[in-house]
C-alpha atoms as a PDB file:
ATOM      1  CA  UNK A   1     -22.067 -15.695  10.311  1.00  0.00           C
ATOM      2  CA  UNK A   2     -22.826 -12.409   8.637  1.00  0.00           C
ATOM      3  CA  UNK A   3     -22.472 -11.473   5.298  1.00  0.00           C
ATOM      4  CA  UNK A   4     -19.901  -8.671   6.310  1.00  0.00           C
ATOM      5  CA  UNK A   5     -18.239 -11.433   8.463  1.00  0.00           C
ATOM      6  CA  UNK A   6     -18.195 -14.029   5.302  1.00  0.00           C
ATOM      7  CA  UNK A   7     -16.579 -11.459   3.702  1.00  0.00           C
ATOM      8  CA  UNK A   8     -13.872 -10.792   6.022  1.00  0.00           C
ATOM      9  CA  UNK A   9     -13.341 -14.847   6.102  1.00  0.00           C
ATOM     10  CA  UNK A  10     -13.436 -15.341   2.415  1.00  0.00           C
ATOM     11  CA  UNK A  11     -11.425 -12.184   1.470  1.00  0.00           C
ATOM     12  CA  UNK A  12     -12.277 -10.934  -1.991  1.00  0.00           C
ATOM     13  CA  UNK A  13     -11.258 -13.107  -4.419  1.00  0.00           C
ATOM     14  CA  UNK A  14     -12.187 -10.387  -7.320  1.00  0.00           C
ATOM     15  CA  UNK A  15      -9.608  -7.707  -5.724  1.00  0.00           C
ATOM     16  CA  UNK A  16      -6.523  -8.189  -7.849  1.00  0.00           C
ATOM     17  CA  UNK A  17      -3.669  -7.693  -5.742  1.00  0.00           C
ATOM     18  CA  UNK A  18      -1.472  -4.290  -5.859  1.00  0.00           C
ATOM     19  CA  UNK A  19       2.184  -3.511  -6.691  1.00  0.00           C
ATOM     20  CA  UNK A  20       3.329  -2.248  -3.789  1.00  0.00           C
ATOM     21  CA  UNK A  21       1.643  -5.283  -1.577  1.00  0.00           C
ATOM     22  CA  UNK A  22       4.569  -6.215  -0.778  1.00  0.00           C
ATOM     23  CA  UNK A  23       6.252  -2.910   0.306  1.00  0.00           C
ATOM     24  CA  UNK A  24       3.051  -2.206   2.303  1.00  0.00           C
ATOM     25  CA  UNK A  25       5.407  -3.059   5.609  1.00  0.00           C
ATOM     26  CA  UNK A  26       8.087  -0.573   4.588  1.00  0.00           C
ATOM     27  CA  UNK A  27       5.598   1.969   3.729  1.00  0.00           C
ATOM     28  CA  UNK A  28       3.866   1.854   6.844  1.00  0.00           C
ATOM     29  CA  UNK A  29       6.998   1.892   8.808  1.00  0.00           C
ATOM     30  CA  UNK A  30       8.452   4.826   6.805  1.00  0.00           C
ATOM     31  CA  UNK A  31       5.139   7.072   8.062  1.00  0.00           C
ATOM     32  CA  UNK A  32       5.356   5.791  11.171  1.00  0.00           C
ATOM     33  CA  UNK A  33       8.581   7.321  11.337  1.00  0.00           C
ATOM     34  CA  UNK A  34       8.107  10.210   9.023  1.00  0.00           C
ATOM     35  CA  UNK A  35       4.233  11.219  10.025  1.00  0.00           C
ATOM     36  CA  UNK A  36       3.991  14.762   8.725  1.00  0.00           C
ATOM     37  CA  UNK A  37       5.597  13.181   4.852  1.00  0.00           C
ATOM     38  CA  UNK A  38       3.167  13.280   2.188  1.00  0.00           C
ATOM     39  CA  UNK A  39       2.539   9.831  -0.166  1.00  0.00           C
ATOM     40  CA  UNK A  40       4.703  11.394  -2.860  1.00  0.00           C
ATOM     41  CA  UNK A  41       7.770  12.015  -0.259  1.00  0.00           C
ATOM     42  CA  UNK A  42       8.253   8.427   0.329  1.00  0.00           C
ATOM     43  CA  UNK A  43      11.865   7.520  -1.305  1.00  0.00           C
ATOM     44  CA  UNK A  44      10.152   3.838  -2.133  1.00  0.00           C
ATOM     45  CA  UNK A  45      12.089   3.962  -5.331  1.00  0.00           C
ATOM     46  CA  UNK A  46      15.083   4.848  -4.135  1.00  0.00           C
ATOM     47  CA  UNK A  47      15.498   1.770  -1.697  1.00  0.00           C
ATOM     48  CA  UNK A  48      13.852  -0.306  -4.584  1.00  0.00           C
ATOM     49  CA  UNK A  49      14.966   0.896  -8.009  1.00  0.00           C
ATOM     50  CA  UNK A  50      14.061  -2.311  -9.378  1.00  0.00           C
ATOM     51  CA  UNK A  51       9.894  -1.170  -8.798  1.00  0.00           C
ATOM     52  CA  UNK A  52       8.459   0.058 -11.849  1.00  0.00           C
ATOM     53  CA  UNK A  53       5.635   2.411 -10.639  1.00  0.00           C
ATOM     54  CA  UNK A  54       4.836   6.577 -10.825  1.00  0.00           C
ATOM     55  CA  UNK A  55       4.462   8.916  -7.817  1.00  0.00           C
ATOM     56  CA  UNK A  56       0.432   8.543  -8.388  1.00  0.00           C
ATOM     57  CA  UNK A  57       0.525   4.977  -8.020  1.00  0.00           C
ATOM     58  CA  UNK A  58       2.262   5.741  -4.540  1.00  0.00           C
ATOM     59  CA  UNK A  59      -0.276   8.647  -3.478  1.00  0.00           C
ATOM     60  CA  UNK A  60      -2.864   6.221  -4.449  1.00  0.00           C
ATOM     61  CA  UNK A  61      -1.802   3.067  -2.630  1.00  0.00           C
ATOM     62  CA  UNK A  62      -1.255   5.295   0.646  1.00  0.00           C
ATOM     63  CA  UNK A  63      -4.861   6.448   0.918  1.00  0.00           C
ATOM     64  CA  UNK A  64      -6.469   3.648   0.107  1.00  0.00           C
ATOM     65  CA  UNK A  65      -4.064   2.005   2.623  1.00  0.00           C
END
């Protein structure tokens, strides 16, 4: 097994997970559907007012994503 293959195994136990984790399913399916929406258009808070997060947290998630 490779190191880069290890890796993939193992995961990384040092990457703390995110926020929106757990909305990464409705995200994705929201630019599926919406392609040409930026990060900041997605209405995340509006279908989840209960998420504490800013619009940059949002941008951020998406392009690392």
């Amino acid at each position: 097994m490779s190191f880069k293959e290890a890796q993939e195994y193992l995961g990384n136990p040092l990457q703390k997970p995110k926020k929106l984790d757990l909305y990464r399913d409705w995200i994705v399916a929201w630019l599926e559907e919406y392609p040409h929406s930026s990060a900041a258009q997605i209405w995340l808070l509006e279908c989840h007012p209960d998420l504490e997060i800013g619009e940059g947290t949002v941008c951020s998630y998406v392009k690392e994503n």
